[in-house]
PDB file of N, CA and C in Angstrom:
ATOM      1  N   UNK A   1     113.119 196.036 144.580  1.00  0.00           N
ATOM      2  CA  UNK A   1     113.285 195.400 143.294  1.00  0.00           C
ATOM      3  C   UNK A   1     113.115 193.891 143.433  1.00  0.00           C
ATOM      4  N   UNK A   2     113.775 193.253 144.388  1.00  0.00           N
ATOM      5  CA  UNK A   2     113.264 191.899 144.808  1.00  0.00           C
ATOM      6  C   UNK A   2     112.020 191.344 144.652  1.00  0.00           C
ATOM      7  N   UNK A   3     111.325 192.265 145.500  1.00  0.00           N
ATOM      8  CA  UNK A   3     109.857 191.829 145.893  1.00  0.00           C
ATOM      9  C   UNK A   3     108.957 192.306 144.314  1.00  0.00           C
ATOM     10  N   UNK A   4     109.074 192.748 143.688  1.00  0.00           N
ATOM     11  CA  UNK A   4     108.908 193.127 142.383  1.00  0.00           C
ATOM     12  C   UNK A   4     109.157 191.823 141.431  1.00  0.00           C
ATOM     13  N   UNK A   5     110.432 191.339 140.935  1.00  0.00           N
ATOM     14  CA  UNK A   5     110.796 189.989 140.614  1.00  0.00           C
ATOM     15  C   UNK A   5     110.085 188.618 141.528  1.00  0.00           C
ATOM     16  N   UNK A   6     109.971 188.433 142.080  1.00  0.00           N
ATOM     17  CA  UNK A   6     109.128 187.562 142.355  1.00  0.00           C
ATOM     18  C   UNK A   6     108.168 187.406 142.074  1.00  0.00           C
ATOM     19  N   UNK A   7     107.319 188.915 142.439  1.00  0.00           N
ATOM     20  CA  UNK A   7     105.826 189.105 142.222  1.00  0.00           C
ATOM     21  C   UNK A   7     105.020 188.850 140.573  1.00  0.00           C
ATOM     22  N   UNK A   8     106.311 188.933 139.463  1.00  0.00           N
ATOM     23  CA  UNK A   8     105.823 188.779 138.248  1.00  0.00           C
ATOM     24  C   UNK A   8     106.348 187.803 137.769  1.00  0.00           C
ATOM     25  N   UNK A   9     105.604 187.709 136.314  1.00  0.00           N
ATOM     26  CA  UNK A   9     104.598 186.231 136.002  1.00  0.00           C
ATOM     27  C   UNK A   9     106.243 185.872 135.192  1.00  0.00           C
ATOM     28  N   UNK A  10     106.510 184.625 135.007  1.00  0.00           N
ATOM     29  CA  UNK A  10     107.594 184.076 134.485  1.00  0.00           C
ATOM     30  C   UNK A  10     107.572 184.417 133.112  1.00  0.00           C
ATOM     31  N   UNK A  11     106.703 185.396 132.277  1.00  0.00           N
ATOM     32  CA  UNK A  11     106.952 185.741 131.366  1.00  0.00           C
ATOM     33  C   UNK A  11     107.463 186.895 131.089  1.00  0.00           C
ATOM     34  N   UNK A  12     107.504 188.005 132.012  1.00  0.00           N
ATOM     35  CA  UNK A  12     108.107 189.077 132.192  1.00  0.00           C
ATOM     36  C   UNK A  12     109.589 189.316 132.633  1.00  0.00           C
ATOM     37  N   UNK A  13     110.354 189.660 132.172  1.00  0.00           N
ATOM     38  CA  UNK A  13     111.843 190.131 132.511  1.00  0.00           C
ATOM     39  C   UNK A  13     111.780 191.580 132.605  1.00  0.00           C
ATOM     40  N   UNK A  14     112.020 191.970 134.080  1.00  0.00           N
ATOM     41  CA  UNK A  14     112.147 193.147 134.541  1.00  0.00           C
ATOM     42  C   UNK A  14     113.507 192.972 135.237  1.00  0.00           C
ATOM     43  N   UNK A  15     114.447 193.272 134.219  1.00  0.00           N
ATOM     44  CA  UNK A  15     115.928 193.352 134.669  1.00  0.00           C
ATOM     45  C   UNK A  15     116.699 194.835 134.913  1.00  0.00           C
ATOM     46  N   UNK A  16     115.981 195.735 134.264  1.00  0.00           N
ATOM     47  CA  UNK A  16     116.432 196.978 134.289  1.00  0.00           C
ATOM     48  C   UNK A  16     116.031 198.231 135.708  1.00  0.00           C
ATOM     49  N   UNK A  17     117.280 197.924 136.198  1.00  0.00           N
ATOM     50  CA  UNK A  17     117.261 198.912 137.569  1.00  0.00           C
ATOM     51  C   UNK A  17     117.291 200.024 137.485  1.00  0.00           C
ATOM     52  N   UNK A  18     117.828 200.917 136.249  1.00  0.00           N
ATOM     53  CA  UNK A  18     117.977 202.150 135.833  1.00  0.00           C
ATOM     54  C   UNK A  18     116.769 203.008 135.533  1.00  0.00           C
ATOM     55  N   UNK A  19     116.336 202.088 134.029  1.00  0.00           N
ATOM     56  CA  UNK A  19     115.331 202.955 133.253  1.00  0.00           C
ATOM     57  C   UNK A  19     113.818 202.358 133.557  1.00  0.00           C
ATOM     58  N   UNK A  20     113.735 201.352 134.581  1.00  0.00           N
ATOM     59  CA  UNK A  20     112.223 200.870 134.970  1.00  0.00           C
ATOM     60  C   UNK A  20     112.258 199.389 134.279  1.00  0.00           C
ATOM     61  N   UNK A  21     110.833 199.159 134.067  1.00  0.00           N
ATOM     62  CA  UNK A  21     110.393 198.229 133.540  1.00  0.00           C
ATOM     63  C   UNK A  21     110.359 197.329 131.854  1.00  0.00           C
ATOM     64  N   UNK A  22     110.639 196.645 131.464  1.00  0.00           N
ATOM     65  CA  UNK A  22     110.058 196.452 130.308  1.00  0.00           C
ATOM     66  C   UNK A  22     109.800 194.764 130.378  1.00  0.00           C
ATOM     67  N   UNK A  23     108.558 194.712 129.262  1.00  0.00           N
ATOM     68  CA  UNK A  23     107.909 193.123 129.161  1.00  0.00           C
ATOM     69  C   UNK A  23     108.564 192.551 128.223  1.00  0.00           C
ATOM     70  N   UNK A  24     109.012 191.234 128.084  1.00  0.00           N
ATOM     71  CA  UNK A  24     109.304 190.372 126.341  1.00  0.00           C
ATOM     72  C   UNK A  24     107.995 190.529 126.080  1.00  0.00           C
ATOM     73  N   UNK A  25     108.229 190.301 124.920  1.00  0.00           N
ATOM     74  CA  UNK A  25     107.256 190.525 123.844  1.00  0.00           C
ATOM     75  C   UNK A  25     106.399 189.520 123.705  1.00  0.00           C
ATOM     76  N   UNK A  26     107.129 188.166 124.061  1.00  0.00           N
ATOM     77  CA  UNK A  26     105.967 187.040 124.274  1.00  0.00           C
ATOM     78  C   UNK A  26     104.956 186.538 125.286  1.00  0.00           C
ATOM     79  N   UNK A  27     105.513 188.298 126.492  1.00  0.00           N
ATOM     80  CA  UNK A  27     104.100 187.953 127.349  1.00  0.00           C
ATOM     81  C   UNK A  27     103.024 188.822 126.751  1.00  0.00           C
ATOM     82  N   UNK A  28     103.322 189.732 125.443  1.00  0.00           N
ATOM     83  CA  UNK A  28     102.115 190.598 125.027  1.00  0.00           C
ATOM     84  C   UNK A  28     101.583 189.507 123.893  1.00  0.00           C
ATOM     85  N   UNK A  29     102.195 189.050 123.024  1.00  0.00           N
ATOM     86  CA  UNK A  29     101.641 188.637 121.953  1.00  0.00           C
ATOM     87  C   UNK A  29     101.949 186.960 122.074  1.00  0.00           C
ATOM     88  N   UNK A  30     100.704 186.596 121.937  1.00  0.00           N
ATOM     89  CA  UNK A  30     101.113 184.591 122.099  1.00  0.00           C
ATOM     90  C   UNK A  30     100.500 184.364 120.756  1.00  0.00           C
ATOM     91  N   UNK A  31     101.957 183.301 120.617  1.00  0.00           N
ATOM     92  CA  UNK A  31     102.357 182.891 119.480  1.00  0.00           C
ATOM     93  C   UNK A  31     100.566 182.152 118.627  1.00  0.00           C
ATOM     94  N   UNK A  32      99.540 181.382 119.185  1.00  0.00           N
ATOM     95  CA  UNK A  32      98.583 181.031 117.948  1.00  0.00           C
ATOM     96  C   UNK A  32      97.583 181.642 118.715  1.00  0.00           C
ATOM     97  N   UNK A  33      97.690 183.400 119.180  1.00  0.00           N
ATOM     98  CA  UNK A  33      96.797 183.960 119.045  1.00  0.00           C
ATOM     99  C   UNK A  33      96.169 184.586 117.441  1.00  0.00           C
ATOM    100  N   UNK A  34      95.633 184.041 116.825  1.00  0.00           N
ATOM    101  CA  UNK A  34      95.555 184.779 115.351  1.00  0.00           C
ATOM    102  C   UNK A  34      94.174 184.959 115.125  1.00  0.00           C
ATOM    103  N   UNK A  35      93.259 184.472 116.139  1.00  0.00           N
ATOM    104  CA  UNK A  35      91.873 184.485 115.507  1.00  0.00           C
ATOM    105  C   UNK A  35      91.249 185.548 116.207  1.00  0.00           C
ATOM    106  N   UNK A  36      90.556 187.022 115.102  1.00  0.00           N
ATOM    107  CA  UNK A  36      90.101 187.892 115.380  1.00  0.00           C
ATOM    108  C   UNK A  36      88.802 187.787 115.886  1.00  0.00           C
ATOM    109  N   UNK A  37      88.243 188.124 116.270  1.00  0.00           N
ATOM    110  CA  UNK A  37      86.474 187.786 116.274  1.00  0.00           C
ATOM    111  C   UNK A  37      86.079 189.608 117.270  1.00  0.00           C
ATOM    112  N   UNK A  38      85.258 190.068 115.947  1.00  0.00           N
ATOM    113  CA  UNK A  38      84.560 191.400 116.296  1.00  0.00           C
ATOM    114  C   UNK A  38      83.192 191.565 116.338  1.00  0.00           C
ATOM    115  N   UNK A  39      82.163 191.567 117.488  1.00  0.00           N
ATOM    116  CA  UNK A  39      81.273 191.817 116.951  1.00  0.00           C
ATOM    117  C   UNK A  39      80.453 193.196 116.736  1.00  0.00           C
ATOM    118  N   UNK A  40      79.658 193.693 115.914  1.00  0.00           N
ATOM    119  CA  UNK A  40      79.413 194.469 115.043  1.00  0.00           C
ATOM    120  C   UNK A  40      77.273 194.545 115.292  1.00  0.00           C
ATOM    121  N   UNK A  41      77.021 195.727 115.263  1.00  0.00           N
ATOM    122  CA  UNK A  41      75.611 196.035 115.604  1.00  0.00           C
ATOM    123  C   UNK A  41      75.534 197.358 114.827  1.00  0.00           C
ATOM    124  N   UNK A  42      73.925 196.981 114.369  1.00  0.00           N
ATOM    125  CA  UNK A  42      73.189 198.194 113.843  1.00  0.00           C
ATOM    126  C   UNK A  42      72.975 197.856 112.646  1.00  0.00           C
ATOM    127  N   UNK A  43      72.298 199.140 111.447  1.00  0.00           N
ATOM    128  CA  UNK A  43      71.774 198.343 110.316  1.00  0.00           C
ATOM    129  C   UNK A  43      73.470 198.310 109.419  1.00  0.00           C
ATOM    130  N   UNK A  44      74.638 199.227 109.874  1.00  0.00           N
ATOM    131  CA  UNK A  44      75.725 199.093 108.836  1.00  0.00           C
ATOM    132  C   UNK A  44      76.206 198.278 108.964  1.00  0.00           C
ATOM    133  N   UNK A  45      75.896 197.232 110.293  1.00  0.00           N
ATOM    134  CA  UNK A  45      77.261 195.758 110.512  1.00  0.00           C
ATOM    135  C   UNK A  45      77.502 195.068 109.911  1.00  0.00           C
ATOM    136  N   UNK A  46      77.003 194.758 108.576  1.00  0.00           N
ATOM    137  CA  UNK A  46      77.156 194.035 107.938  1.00  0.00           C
ATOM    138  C   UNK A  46      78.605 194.672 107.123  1.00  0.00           C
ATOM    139  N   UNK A  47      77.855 195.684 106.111  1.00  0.00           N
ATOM    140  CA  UNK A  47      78.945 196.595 105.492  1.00  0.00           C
ATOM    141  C   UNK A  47      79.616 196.441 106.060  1.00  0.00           C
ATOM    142  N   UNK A  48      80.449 197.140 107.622  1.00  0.00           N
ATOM    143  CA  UNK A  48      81.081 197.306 108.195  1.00  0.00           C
ATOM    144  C   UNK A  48      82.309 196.161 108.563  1.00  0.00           C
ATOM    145  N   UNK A  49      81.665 195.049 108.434  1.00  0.00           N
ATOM    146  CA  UNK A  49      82.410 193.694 108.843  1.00  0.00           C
ATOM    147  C   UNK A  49      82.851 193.438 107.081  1.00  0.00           C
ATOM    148  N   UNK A  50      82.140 193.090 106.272  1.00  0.00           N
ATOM    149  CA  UNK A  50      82.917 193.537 104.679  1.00  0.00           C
ATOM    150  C   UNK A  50      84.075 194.593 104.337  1.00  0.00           C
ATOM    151  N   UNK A  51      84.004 195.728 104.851  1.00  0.00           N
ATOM    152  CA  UNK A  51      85.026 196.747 105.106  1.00  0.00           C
ATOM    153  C   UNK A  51      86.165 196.275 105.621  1.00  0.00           C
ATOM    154  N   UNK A  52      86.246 195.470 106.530  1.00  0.00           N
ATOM    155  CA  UNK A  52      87.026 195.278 107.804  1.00  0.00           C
ATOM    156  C   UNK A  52      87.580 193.427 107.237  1.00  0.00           C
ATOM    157  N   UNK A  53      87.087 192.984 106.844  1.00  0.00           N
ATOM    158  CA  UNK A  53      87.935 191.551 105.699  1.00  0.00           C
ATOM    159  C   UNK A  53      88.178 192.186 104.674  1.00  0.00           C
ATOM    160  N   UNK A  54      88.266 193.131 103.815  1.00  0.00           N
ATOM    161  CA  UNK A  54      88.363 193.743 102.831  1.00  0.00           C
ATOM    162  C   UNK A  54      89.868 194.209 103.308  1.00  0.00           C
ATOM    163  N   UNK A  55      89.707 195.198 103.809  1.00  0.00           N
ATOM    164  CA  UNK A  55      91.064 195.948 104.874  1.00  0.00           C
ATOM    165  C   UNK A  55      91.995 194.776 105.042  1.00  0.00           C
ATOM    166  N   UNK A  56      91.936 193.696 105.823  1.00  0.00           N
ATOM    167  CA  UNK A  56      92.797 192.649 106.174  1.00  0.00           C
ATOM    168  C   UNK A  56      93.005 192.145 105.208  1.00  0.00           C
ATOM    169  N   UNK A  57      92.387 191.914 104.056  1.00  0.00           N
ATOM    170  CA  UNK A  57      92.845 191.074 102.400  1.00  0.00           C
ATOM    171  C   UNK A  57      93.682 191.853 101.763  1.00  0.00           C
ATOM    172  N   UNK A  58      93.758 193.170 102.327  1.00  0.00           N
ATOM    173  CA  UNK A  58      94.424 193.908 101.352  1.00  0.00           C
ATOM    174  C   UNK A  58      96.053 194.316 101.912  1.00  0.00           C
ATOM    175  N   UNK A  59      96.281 193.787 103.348  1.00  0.00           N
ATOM    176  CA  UNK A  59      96.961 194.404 103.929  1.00  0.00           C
ATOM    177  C   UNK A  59      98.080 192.768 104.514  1.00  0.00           C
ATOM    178  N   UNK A  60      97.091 191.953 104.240  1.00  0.00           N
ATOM    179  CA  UNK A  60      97.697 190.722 104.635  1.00  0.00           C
ATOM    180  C   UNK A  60      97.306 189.621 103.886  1.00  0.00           C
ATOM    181  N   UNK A  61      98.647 188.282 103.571  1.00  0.00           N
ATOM    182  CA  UNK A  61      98.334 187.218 102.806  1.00  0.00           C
ATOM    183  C   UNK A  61      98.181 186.512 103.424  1.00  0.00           C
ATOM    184  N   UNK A  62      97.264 185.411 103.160  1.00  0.00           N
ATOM    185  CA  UNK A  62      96.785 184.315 104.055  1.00  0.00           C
ATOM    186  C   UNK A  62      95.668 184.464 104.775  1.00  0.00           C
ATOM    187  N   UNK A  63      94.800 185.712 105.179  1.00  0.00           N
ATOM    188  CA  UNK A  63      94.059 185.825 105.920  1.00  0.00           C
ATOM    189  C   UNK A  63      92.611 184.917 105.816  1.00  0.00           C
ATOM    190  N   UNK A  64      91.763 184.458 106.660  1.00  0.00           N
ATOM    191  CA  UNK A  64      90.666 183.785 105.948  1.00  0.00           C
ATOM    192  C   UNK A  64      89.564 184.578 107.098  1.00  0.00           C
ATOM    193  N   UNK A  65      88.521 184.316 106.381  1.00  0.00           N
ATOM    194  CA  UNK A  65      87.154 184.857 107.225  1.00  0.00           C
ATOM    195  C   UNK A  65      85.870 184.723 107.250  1.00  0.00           C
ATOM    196  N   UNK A  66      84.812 184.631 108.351  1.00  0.00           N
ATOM    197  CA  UNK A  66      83.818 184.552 108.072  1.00  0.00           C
ATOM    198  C   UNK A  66      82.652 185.439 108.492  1.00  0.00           C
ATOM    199  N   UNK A  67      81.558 185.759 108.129  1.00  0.00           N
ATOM    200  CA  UNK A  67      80.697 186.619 108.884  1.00  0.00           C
ATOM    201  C   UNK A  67      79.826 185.720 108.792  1.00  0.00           C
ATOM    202  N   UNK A  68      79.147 186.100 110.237  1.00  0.00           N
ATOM    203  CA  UNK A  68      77.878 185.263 110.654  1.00  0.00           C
ATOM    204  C   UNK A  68      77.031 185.781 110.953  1.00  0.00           C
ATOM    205  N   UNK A  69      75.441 185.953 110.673  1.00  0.00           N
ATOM    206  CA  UNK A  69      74.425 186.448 111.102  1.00  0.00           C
ATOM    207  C   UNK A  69      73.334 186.257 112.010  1.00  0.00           C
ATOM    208  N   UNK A  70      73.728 187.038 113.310  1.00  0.00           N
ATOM    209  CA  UNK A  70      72.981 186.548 114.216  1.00  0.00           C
ATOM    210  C   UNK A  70      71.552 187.289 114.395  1.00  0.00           C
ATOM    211  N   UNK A  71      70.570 187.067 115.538  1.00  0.00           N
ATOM    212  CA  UNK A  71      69.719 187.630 115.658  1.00  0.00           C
ATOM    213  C   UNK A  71      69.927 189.545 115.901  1.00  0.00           C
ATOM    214  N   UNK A  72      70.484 189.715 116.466  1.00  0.00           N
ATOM    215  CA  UNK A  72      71.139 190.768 116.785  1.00  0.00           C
ATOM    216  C   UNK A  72      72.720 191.760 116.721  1.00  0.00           C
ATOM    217  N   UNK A  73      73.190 190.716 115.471  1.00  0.00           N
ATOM    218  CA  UNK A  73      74.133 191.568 115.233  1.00  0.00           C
ATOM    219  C   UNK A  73      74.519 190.282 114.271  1.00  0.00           C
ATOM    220  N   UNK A  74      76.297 191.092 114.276  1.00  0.00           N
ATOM    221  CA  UNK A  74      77.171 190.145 112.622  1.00  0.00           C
ATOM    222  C   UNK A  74      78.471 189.943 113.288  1.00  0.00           C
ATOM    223  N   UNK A  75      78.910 188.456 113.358  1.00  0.00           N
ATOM    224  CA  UNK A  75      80.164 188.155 114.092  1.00  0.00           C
ATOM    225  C   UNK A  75      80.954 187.623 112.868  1.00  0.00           C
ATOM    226  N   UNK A  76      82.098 188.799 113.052  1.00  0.00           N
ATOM    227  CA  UNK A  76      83.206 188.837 112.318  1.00  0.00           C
ATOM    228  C   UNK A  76      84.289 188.128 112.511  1.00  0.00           C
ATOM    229  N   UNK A  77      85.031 186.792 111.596  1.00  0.00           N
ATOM    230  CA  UNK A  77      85.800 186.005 112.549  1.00  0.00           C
ATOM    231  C   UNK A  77      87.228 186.624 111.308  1.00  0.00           C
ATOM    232  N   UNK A  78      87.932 186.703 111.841  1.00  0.00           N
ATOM    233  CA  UNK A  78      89.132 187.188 111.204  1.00  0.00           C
ATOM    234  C   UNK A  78      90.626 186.070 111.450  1.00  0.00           C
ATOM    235  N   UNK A  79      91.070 185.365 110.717  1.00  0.00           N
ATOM    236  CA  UNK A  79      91.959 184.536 111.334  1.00  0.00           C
ATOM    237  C   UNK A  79      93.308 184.697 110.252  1.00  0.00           C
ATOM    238  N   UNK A  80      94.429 185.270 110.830  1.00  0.00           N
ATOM    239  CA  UNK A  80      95.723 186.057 110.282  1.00  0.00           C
ATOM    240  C   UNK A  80      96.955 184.654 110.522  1.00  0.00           C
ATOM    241  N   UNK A  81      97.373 184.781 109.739  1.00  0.00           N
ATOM    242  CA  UNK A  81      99.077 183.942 109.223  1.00  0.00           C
ATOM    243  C   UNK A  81      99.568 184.172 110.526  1.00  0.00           C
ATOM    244  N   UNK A  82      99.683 184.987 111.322  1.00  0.00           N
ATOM    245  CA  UNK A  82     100.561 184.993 112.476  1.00  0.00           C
ATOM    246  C   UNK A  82      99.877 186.268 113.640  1.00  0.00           C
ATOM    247  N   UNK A  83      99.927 186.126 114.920  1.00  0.00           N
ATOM    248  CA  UNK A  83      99.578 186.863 115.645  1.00  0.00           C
ATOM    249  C   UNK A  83      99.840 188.300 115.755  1.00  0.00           C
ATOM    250  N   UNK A  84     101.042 188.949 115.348  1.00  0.00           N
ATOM    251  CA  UNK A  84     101.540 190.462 115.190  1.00  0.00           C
ATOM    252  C   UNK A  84     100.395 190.357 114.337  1.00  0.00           C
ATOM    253  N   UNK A  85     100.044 190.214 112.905  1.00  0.00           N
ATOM    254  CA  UNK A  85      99.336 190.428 112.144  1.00  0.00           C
ATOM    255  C   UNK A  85      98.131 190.928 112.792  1.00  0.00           C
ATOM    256  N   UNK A  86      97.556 190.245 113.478  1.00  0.00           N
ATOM    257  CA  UNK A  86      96.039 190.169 114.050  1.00  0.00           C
ATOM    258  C   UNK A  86      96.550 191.835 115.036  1.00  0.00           C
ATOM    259  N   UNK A  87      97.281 191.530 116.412  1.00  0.00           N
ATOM    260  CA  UNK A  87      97.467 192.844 116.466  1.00  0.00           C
ATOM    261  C   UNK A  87      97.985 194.120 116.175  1.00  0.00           C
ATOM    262  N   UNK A  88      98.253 194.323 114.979  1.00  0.00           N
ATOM    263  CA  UNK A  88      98.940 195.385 114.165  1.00  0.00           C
ATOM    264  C   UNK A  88      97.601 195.844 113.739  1.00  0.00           C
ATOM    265  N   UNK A  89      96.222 195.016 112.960  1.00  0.00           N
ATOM    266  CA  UNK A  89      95.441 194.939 112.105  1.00  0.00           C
ATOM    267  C   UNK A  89      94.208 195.747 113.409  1.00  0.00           C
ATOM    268  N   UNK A  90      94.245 195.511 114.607  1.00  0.00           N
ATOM    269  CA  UNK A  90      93.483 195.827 115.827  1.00  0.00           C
ATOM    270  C   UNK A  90      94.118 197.245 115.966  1.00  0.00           C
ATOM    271  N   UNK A  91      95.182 197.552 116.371  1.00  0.00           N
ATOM    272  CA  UNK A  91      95.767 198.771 116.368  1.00  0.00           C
ATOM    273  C   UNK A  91      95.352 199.807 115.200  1.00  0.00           C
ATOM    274  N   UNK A  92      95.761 199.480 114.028  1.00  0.00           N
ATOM    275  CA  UNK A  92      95.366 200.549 112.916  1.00  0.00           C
ATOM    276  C   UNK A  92      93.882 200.263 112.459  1.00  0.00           C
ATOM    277  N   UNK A  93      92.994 199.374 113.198  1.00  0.00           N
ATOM    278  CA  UNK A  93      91.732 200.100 113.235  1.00  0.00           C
ATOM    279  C   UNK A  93      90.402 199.992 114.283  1.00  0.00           C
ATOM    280  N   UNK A  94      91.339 200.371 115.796  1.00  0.00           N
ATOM    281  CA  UNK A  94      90.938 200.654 117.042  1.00  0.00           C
ATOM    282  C   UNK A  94      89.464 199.940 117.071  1.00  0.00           C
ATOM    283  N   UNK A  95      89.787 198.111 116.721  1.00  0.00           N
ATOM    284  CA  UNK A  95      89.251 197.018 117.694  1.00  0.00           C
ATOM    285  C   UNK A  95      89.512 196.737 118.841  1.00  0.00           C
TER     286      UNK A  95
END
């Protein structure tokens, strides 16, 4: 257990000798992570990136966004009020 505590990063608290491991939450999610960026290929990427700011407008306030058109695809920038947001919004739709 020693050599374990040392070995991890000062953001992790692994205090529990019983039931194993667990992380704070602020080594998963950092605080002004909020900016999404997906990119998107084929002839639906466009739609697809409209779908997907559509989804986040509807599900969150504050959100802002842009799509950009590149030679080869559509970069989706997604930028959320707070970081849970961004990954809650990745989770329920397996970005």
């Amino acid at each position: 257990m020693k050599s374990i505590r040392e070995s991890q990063s000062p953001n992790v608290n692994d205090t529990c000798t019983d039931c194993g491991s667990f992380a704070d939450i602020g080594a998963v999610i950092e605080e002004n992570d909020t900016l999404l960026e997906v990119e998107l290929f084929g002839e639906t990427a466009e739609q697809k990136a409209e779908e997907l700011v559509n989804l986040a407008l509807k599900k969150f306030d504050g959100v802002t966004s842009s799509i950009e058109k590149l030679e080869d695809k559509i970069l989706l920038k997604l930028d959320f009020g707070f970081s849970a947001e961004k990954m809650i919004f990745q989770m329920q739709n397996n970005l």
